[in-house]
Protein backbone atom coordinates (compact mmCIF):
# COMPACT_ATOMS: atom_id res chain seq x y z
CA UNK A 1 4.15 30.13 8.62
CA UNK A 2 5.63 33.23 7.21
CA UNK A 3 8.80 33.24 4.46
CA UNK A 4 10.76 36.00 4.11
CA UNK A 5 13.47 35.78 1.05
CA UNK A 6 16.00 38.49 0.47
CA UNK A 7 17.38 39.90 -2.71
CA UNK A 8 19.32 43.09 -4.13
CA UNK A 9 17.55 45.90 -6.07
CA UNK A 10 18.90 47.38 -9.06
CA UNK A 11 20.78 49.47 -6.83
CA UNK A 12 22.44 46.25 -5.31
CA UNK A 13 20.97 47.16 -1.99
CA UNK A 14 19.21 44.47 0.19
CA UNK A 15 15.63 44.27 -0.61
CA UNK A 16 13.15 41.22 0.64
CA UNK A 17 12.14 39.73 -2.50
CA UNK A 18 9.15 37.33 -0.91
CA UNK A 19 7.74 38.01 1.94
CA UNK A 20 4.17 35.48 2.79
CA UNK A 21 3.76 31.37 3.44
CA UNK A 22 5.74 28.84 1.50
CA UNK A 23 5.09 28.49 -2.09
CA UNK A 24 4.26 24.56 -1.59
CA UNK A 25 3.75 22.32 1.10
CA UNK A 26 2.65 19.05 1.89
CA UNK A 27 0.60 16.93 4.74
CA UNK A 28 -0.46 20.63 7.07
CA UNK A 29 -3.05 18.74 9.11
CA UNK A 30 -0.54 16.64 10.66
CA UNK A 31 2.29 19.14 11.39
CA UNK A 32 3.80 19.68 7.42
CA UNK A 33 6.65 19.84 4.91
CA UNK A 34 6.99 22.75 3.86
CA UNK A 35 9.19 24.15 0.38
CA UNK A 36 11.48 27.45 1.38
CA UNK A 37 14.21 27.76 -1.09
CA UNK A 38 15.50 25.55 -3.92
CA UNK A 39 18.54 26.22 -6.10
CA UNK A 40 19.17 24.15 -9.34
CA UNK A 41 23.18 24.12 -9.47
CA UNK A 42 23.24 27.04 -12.53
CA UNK A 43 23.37 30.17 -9.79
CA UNK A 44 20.15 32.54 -10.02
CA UNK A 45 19.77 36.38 -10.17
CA UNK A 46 19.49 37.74 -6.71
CA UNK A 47 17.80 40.71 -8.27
CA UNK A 48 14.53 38.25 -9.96
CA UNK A 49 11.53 37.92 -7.48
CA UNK A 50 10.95 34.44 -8.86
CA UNK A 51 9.62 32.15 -5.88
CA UNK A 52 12.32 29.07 -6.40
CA UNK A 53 10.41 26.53 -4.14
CA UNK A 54 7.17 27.28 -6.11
CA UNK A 55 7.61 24.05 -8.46
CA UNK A 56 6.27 19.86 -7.54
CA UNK A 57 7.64 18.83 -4.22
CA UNK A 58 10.38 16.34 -5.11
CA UNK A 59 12.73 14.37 -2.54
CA UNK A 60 15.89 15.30 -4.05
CA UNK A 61 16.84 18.32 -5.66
CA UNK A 62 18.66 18.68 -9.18
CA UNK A 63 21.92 17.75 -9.91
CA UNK A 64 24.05 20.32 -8.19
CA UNK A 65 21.00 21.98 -6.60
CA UNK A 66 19.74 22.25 -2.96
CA UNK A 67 16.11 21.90 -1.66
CA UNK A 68 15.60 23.98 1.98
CA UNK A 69 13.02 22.97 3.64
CA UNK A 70 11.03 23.28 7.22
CA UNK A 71 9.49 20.01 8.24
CA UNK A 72 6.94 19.96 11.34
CA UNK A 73 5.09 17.85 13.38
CA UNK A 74 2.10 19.04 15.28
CA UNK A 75 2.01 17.66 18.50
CA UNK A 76 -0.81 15.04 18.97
CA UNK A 77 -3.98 15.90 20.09
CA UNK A 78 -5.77 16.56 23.51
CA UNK A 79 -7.91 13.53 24.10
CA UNK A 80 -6.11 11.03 21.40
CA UNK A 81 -4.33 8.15 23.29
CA UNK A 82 -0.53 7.59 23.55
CA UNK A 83 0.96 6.23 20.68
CA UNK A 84 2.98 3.41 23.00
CA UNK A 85 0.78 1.86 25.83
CA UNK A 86 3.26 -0.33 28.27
CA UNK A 87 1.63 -2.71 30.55
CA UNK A 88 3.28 -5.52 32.75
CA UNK A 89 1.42 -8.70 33.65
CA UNK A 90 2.97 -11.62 35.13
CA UNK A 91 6.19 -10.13 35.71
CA UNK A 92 6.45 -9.31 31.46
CA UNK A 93 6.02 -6.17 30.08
CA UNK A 94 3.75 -5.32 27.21
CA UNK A 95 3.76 -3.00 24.92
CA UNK A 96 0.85 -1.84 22.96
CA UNK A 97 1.16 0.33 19.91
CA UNK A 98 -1.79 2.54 18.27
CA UNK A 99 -1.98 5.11 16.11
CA UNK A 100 -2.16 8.29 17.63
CA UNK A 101 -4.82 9.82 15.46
CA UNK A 102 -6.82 7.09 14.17
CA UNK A 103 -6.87 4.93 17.90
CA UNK A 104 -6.67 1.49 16.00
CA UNK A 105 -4.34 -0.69 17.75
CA UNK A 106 -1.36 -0.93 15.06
CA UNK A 107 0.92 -4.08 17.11
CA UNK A 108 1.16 -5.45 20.67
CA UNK A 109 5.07 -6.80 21.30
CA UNK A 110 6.21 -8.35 24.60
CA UNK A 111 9.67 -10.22 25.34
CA UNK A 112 8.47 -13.34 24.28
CA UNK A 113 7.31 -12.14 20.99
CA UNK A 114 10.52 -10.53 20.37
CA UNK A 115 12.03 -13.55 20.68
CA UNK A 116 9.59 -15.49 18.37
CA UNK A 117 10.75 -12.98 15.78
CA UNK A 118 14.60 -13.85 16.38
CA UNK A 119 13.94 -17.16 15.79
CA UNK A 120 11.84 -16.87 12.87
CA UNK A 121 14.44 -14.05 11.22
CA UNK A 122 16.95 -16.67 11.94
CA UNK A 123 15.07 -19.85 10.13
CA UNK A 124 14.19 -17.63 7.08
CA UNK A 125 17.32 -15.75 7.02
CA UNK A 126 15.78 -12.15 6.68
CA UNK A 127 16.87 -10.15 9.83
CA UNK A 128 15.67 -6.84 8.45
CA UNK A 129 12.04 -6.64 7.64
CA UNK A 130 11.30 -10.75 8.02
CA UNK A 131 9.13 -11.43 5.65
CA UNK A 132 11.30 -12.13 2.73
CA UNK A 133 11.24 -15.85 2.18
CA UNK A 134 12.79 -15.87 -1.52
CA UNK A 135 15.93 -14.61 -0.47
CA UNK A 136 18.85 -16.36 -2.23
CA UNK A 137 20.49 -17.62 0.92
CA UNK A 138 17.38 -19.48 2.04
CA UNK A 139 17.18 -20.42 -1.74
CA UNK A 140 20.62 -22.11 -1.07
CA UNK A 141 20.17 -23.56 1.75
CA UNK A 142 16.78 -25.19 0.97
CA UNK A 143 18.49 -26.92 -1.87
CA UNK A 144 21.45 -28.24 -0.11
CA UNK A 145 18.43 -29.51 2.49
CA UNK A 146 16.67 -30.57 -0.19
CA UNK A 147 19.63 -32.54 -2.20
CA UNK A 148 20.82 -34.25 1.24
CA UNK A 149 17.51 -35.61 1.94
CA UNK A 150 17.40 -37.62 -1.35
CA UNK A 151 20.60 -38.41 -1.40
CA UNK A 152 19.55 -39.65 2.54
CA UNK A 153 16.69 -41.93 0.87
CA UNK A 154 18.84 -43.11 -2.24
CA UNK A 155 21.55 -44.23 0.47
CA UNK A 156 18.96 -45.63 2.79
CA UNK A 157 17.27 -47.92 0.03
CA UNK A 158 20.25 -48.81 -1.99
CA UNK A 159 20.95 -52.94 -1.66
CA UNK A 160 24.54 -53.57 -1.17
């Protein structure tokens, strides 16, 4: 990848200031982030020939700042397999997912394990991620549960 960044000369006339690949970049054997330009929200000398993305790659950029950046992804190799395999048998459709570069078989959904995972998202009370069982509504309601089973047994047993 080639950068080309653009300044002024003492002259104030356009001059390219950088001209070669990006300072930093991350992750290049599977496509790549790549740094082009950052700004720190304090304004910069156009005339400098400082390379502003050559500093740690960080998510977010300063406090009245900007990050540009080109992000790319290769596409996947001749001969690895397709990342989504779809098969039907018995009238359902399966769905078979691997990773693309490694070929290890990463999940297999069909219909009716979509709907096991409604219902267990439902009984837990997670319908996100759903494997959170210490969420405070499930907290709850296993205590009300919990409170009107004994108070079940205490009615159940008490003479009159």
């Amino acid at each position: 990848m080639r950068r080309i960044i653009t300044g002024h000369n003492e002259n104030r006339k356009s001059v390219i200031s950088i001209d070669g690949p990006p300072a930093r970049s991350l992750g290049e054997d599977a496509g790549g982030l790549y740094e082009i330009w950052n700004t720190d929200g304090d304004g910069f000398n156009t005339t400098s020939v400082k390379d502003r993305a050559d500093r740690d790659v960080l998510l977010s950029p300063s406090k009245g700042g900007t990050k540009i950046r080109y992000f790319q992804i290769n596409p996947i190799p001749e001969g690895v397999p397709q990342e989504v395999i779809s098969l039907k048998k018995e009238g359902e459709e399966i769905n078979v997912y691997q990773n693309p570069f490694s070929g290890e078989i990463v999940a297999i959904r069909s219909s009716q394990w979509r709907m096991w995972d409604l219902m267990w998202g439902l009984h837990i009370i997670d319908w996100v991620y759903r494997d959170n069982i210490s969420n405070i509504f499930l907290k709850i309601f296993s205590f009300i549960a919990l409170f009107t089973s004994i108070s079940g047994l205490i009615l159940f047993f008490k003479k009159t």
